[in-house]
PDB file of N, CA and C in Angstrom:
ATOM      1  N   UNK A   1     -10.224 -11.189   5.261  1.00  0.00           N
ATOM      2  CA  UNK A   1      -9.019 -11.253   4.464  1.00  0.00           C
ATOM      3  C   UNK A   1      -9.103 -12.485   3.559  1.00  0.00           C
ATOM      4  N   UNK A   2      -8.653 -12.298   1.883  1.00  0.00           N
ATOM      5  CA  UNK A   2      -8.553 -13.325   1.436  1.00  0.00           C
ATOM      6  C   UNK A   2      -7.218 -13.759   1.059  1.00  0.00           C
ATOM      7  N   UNK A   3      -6.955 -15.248   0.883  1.00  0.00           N
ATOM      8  CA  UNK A   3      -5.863 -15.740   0.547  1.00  0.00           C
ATOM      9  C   UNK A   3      -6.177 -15.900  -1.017  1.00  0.00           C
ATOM     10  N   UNK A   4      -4.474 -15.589  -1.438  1.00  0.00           N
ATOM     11  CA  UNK A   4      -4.427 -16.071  -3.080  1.00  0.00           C
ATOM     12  C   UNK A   4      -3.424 -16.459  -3.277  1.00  0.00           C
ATOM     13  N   UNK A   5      -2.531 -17.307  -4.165  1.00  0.00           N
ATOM     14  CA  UNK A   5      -1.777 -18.293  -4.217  1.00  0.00           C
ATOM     15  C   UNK A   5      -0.893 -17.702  -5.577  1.00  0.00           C
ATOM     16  N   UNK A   6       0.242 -17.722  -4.904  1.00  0.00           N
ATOM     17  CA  UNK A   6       1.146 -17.688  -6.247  1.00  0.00           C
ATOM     18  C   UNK A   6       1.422 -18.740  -7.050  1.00  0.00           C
ATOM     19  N   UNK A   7       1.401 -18.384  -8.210  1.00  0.00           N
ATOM     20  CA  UNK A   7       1.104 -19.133  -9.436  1.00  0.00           C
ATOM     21  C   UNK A   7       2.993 -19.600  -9.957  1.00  0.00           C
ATOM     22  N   UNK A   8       2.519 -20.482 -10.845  1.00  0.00           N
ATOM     23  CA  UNK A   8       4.053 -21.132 -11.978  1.00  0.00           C
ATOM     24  C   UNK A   8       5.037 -19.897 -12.391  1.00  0.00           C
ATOM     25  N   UNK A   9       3.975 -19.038 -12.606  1.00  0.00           N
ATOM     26  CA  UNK A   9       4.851 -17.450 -13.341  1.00  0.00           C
ATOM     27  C   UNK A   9       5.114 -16.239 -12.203  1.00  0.00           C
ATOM     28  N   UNK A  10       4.490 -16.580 -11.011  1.00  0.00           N
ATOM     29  CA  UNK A  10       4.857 -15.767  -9.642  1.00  0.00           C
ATOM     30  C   UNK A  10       3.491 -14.826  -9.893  1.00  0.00           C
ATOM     31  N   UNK A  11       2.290 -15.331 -10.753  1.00  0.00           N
ATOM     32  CA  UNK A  11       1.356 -14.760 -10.469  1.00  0.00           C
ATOM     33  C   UNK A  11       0.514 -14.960  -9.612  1.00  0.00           C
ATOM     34  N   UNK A  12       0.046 -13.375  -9.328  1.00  0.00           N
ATOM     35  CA  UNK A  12      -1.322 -13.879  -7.908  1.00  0.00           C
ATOM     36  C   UNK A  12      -2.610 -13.291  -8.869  1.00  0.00           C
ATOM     37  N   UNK A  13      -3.944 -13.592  -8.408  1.00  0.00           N
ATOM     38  CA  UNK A  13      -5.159 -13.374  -8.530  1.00  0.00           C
ATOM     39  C   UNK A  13      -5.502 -12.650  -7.365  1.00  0.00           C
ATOM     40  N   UNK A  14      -6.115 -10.899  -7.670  1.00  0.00           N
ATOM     41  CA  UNK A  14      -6.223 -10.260  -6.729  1.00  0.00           C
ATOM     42  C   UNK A  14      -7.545 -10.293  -6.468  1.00  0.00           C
ATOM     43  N   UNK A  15      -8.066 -10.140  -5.086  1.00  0.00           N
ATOM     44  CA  UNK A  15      -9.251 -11.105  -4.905  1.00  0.00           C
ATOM     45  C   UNK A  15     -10.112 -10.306  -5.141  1.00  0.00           C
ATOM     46  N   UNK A  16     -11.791 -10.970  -5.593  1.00  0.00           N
ATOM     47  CA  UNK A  16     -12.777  -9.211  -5.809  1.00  0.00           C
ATOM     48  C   UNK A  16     -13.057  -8.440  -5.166  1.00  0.00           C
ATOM     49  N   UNK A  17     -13.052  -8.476  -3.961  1.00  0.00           N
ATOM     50  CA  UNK A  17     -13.639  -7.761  -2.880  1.00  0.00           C
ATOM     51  C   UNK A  17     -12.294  -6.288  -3.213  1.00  0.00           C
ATOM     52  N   UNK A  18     -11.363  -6.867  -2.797  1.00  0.00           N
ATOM     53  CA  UNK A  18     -10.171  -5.741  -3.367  1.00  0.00           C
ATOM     54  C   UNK A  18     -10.189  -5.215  -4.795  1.00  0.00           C
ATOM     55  N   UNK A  19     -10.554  -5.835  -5.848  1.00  0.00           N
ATOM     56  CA  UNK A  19     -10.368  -5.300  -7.102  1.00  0.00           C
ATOM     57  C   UNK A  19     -11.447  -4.276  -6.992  1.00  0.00           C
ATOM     58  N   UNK A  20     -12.536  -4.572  -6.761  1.00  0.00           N
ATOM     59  CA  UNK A  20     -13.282  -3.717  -6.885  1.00  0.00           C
ATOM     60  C   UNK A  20     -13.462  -2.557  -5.698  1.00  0.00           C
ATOM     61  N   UNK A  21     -12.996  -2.831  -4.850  1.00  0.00           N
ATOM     62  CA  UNK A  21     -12.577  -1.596  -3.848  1.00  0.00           C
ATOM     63  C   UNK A  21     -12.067  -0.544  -4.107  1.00  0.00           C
ATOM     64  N   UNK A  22     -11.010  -1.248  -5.243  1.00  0.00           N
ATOM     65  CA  UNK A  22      -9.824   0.352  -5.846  1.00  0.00           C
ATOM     66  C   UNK A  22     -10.707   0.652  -7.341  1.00  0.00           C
ATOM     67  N   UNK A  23     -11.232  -0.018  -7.756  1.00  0.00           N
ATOM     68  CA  UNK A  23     -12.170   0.065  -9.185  1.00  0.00           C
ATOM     69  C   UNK A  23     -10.924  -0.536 -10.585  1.00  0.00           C
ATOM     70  N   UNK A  24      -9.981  -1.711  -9.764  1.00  0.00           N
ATOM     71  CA  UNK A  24      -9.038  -2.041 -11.025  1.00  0.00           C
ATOM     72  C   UNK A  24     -10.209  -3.338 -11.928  1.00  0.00           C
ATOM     73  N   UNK A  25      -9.486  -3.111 -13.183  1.00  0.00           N
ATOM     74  CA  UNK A  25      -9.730  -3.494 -14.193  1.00  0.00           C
ATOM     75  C   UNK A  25      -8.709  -4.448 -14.732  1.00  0.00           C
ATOM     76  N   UNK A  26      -8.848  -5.637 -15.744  1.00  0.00           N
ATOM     77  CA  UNK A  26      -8.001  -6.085 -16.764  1.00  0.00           C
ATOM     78  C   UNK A  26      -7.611  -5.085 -17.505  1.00  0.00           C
ATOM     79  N   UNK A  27      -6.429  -5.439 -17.528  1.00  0.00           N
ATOM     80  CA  UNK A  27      -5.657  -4.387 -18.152  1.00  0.00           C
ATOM     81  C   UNK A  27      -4.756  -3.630 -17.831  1.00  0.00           C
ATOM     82  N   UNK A  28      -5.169  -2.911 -16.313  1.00  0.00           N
ATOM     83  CA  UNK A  28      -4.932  -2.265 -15.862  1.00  0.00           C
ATOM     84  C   UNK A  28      -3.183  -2.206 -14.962  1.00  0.00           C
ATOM     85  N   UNK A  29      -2.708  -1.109 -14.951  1.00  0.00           N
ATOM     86  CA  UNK A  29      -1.284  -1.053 -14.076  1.00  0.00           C
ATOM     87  C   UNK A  29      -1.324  -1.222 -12.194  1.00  0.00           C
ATOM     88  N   UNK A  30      -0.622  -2.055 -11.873  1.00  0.00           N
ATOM     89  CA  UNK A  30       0.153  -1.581 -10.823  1.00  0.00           C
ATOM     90  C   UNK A  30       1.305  -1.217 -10.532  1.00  0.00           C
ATOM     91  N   UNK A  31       1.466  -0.811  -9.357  1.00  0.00           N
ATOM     92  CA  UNK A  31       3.331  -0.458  -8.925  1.00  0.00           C
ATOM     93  C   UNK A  31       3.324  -1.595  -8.019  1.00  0.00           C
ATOM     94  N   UNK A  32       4.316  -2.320  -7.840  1.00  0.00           N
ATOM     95  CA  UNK A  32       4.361  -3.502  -6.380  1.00  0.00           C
ATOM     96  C   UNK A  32       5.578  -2.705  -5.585  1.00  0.00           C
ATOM     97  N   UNK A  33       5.269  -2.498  -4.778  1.00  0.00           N
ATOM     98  CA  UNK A  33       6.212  -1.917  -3.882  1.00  0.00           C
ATOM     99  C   UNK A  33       6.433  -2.897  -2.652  1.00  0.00           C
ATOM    100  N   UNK A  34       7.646  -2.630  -2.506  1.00  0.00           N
ATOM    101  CA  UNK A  34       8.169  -3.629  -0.742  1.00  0.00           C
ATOM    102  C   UNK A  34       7.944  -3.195   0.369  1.00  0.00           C
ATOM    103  N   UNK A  35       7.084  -3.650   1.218  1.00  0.00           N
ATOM    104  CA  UNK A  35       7.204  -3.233   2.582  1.00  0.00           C
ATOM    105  C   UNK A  35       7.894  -3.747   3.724  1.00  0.00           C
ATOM    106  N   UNK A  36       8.100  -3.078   4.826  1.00  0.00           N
ATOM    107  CA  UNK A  36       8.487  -4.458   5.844  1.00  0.00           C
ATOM    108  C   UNK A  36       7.170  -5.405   6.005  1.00  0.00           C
ATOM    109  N   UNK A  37       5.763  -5.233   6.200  1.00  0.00           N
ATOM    110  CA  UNK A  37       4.816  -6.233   5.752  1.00  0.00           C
ATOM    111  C   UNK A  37       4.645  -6.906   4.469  1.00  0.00           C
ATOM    112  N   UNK A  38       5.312  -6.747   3.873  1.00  0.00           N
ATOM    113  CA  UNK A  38       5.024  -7.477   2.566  1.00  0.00           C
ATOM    114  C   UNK A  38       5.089  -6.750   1.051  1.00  0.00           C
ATOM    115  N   UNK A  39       4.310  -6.954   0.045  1.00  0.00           N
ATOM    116  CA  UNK A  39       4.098  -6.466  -1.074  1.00  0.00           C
ATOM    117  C   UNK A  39       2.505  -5.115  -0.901  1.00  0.00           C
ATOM    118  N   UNK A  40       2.851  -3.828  -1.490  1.00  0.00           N
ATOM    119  CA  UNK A  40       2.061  -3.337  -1.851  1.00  0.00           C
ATOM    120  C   UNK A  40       1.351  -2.883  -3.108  1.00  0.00           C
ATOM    121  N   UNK A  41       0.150  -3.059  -3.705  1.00  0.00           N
ATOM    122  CA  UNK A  41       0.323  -2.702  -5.088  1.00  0.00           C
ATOM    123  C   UNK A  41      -0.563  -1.831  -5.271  1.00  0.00           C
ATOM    124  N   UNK A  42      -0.388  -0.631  -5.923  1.00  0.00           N
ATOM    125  CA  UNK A  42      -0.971   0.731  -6.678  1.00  0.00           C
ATOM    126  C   UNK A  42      -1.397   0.734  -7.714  1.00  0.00           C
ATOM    127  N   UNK A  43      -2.828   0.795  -7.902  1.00  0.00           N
ATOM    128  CA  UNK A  43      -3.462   1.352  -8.982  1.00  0.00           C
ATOM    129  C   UNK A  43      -2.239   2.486  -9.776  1.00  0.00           C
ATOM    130  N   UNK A  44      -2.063   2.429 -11.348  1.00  0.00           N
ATOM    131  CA  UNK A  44      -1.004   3.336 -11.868  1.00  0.00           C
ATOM    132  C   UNK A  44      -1.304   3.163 -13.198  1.00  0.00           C
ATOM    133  N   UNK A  45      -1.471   4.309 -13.795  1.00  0.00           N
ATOM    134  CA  UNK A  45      -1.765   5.092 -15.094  1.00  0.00           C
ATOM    135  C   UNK A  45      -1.056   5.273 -15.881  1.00  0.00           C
ATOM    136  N   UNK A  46      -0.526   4.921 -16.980  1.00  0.00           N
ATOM    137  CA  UNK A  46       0.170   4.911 -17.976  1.00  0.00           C
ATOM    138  C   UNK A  46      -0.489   6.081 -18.984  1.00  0.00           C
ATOM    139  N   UNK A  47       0.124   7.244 -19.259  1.00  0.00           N
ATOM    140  CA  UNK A  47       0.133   8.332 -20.078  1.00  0.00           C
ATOM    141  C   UNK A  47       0.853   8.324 -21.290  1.00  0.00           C
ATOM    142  N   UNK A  48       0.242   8.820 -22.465  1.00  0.00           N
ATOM    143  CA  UNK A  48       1.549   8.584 -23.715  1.00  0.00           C
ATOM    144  C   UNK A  48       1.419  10.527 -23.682  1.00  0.00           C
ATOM    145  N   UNK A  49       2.862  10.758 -23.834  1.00  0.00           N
ATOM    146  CA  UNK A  49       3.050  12.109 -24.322  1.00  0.00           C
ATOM    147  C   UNK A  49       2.349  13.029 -25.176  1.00  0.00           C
ATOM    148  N   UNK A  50       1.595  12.563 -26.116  1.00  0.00           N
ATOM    149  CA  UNK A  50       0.640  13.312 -26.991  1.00  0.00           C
ATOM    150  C   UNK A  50      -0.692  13.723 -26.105  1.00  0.00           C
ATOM    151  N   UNK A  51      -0.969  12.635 -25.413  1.00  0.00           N
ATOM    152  CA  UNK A  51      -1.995  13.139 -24.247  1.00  0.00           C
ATOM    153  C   UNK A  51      -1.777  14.140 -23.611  1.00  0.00           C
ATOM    154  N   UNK A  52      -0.070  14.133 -22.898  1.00  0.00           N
ATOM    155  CA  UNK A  52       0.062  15.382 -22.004  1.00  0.00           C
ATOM    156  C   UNK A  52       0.345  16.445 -22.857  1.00  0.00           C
ATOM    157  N   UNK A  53       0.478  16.877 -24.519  1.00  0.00           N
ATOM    158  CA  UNK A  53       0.657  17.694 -24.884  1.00  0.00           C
ATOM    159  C   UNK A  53      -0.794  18.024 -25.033  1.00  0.00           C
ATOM    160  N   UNK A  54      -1.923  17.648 -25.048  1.00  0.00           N
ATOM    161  CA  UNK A  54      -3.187  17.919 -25.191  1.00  0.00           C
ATOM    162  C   UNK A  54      -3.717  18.487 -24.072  1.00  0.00           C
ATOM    163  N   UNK A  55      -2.534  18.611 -23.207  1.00  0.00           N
ATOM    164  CA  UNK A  55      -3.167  19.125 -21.397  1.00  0.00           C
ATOM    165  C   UNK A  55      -2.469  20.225 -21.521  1.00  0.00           C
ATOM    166  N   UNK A  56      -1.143  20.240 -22.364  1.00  0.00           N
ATOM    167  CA  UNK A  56      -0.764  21.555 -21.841  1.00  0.00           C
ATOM    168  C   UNK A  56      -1.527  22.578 -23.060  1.00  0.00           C
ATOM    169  N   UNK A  57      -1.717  22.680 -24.482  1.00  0.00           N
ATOM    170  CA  UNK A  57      -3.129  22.902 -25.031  1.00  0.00           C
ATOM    171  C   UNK A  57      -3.961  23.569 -24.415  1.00  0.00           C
ATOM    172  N   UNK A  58      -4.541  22.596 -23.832  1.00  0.00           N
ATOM    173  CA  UNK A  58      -5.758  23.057 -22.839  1.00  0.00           C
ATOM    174  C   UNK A  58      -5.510  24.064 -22.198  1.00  0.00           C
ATOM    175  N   UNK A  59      -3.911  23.634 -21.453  1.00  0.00           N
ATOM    176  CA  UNK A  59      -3.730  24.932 -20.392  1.00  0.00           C
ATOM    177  C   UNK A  59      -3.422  26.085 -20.815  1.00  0.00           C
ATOM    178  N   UNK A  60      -2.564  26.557 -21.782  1.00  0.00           N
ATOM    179  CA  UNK A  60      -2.621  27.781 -22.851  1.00  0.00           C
ATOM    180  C   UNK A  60      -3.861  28.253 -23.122  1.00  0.00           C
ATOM    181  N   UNK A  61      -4.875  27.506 -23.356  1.00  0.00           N
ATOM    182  CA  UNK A  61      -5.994  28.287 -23.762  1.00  0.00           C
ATOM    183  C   UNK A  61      -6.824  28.874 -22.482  1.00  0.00           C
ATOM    184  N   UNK A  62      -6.523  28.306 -21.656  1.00  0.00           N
ATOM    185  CA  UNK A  62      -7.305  28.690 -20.366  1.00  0.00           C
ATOM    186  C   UNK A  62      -6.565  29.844 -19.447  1.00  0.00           C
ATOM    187  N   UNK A  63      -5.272  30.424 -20.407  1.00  0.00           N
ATOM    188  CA  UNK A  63      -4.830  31.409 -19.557  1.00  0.00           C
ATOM    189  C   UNK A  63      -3.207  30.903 -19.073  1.00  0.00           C
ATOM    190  N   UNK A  64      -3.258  29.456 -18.804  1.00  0.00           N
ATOM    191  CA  UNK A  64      -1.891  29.341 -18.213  1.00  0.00           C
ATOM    192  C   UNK A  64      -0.812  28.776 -18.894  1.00  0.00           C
ATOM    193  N   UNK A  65       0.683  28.865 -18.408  1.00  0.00           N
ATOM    194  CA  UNK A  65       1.508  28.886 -19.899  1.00  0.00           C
ATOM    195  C   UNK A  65       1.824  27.470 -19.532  1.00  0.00           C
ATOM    196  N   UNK A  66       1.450  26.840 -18.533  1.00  0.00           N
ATOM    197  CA  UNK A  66       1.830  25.179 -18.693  1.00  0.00           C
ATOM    198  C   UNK A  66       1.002  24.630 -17.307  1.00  0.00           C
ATOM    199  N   UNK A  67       0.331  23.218 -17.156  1.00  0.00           N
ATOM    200  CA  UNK A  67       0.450  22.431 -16.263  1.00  0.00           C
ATOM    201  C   UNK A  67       1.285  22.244 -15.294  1.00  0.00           C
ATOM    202  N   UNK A  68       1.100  22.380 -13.723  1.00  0.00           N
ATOM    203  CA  UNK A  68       1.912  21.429 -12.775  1.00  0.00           C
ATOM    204  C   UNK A  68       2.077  20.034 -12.616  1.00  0.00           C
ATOM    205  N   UNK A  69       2.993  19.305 -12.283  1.00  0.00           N
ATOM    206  CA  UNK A  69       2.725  18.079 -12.286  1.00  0.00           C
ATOM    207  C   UNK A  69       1.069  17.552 -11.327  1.00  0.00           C
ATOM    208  N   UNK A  70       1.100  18.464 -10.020  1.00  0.00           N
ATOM    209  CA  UNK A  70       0.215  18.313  -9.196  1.00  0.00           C
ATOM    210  C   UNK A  70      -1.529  18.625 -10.077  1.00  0.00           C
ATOM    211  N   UNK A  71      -1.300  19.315 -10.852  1.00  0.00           N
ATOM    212  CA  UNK A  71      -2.566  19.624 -11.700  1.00  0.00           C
ATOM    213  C   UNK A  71      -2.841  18.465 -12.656  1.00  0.00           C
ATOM    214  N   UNK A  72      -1.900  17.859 -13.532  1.00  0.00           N
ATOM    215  CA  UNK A  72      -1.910  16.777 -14.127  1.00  0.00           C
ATOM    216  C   UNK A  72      -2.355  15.414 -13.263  1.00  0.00           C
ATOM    217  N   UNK A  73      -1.718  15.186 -12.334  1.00  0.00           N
ATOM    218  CA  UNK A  73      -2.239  14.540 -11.347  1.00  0.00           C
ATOM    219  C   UNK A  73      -3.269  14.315 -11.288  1.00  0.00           C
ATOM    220  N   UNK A  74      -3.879  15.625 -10.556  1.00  0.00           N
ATOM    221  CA  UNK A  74      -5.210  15.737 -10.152  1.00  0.00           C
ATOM    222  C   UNK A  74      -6.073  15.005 -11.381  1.00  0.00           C
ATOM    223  N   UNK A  75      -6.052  16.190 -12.292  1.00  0.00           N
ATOM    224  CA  UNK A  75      -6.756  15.440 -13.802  1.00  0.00           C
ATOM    225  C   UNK A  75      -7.021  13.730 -14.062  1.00  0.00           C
ATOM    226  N   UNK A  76      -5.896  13.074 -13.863  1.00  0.00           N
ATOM    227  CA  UNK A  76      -5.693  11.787 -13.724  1.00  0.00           C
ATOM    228  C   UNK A  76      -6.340  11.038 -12.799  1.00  0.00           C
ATOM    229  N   UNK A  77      -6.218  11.735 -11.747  1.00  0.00           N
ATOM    230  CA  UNK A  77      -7.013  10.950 -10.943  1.00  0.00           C
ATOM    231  C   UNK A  77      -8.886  11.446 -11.039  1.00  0.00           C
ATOM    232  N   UNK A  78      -9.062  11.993 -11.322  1.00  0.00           N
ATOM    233  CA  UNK A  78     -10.196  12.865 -11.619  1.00  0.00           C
ATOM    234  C   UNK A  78     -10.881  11.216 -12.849  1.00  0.00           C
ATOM    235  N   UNK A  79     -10.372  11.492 -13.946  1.00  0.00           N
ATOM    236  CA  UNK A  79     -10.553  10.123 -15.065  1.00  0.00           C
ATOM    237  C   UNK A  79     -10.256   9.028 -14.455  1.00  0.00           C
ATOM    238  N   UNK A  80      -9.784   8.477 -13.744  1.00  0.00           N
ATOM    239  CA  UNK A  80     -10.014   7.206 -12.659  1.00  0.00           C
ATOM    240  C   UNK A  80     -11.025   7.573 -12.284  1.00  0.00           C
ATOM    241  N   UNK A  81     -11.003   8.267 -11.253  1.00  0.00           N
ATOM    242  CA  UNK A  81     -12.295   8.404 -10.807  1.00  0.00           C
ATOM    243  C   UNK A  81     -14.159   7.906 -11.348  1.00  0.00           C
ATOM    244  N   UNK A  82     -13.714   8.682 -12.596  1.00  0.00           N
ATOM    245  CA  UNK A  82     -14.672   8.801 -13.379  1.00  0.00           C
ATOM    246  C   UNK A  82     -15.078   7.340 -13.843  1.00  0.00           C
ATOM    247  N   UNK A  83     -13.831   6.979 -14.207  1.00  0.00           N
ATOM    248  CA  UNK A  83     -13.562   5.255 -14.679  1.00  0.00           C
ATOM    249  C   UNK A  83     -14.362   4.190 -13.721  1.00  0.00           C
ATOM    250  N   UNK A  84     -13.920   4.560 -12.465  1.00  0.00           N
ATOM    251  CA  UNK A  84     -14.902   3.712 -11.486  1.00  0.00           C
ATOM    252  C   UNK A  84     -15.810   3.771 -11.378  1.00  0.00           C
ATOM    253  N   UNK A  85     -16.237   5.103 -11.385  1.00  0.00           N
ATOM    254  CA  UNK A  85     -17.861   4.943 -11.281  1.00  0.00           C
ATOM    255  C   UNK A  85     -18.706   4.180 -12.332  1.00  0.00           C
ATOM    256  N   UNK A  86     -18.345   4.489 -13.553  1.00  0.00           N
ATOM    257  CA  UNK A  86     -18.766   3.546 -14.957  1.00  0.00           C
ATOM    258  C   UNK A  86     -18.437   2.423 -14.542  1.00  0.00           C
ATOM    259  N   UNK A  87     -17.666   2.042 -14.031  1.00  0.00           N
ATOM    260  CA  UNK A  87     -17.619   0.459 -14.384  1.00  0.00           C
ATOM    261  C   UNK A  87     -18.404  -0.223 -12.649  1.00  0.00           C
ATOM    262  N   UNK A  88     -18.725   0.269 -11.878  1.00  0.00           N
ATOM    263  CA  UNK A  88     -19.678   0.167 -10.472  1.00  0.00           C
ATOM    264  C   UNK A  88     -21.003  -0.328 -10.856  1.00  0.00           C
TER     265      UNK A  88
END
């Protein structure tokens, strides 16, 4: 386990062994969520709407008249995915 220290602005430095576990990046989103142990934070993807109109596109042409959220999902995590491995 590593320790990291909150900072002047309530920032922490997430340590490498963890950054690179989840494959986060500069730049990149979390969610901080509360636990009764503490703080949790989630890798999280920021989508702009023209993207998801380019999914549902896709999905019309492939037969279906729209995306599930669970299919979009998937997709998303699919390009993470992908994201980590490039940057490994």
């Amino acid at each position: 386990m590593a320790l990291t220290k909150v900072g002047p602005k309530f920032q922490v430095t997430i340590p490498k062994v963890a950054r690179e576990a989840i494959g986060l990046n500069v730049g990149d989103l979390v969610e901080a969520t509360t636990t009764k142990d503490g703080v949790l934070l989630r890798p999280k993807v920021a989508v702009d709407k023209s993207s998801l109109a380019v999914l549902q596109v896709q999905a019309k042409r492939s037969g279906k008249s729209r995306l599930s959220v669970r299919e979009i999902e998937a997709e998303i995590a699919a390009v993470r995915k992908e994201k980590t491995k490039r940057s490994a």
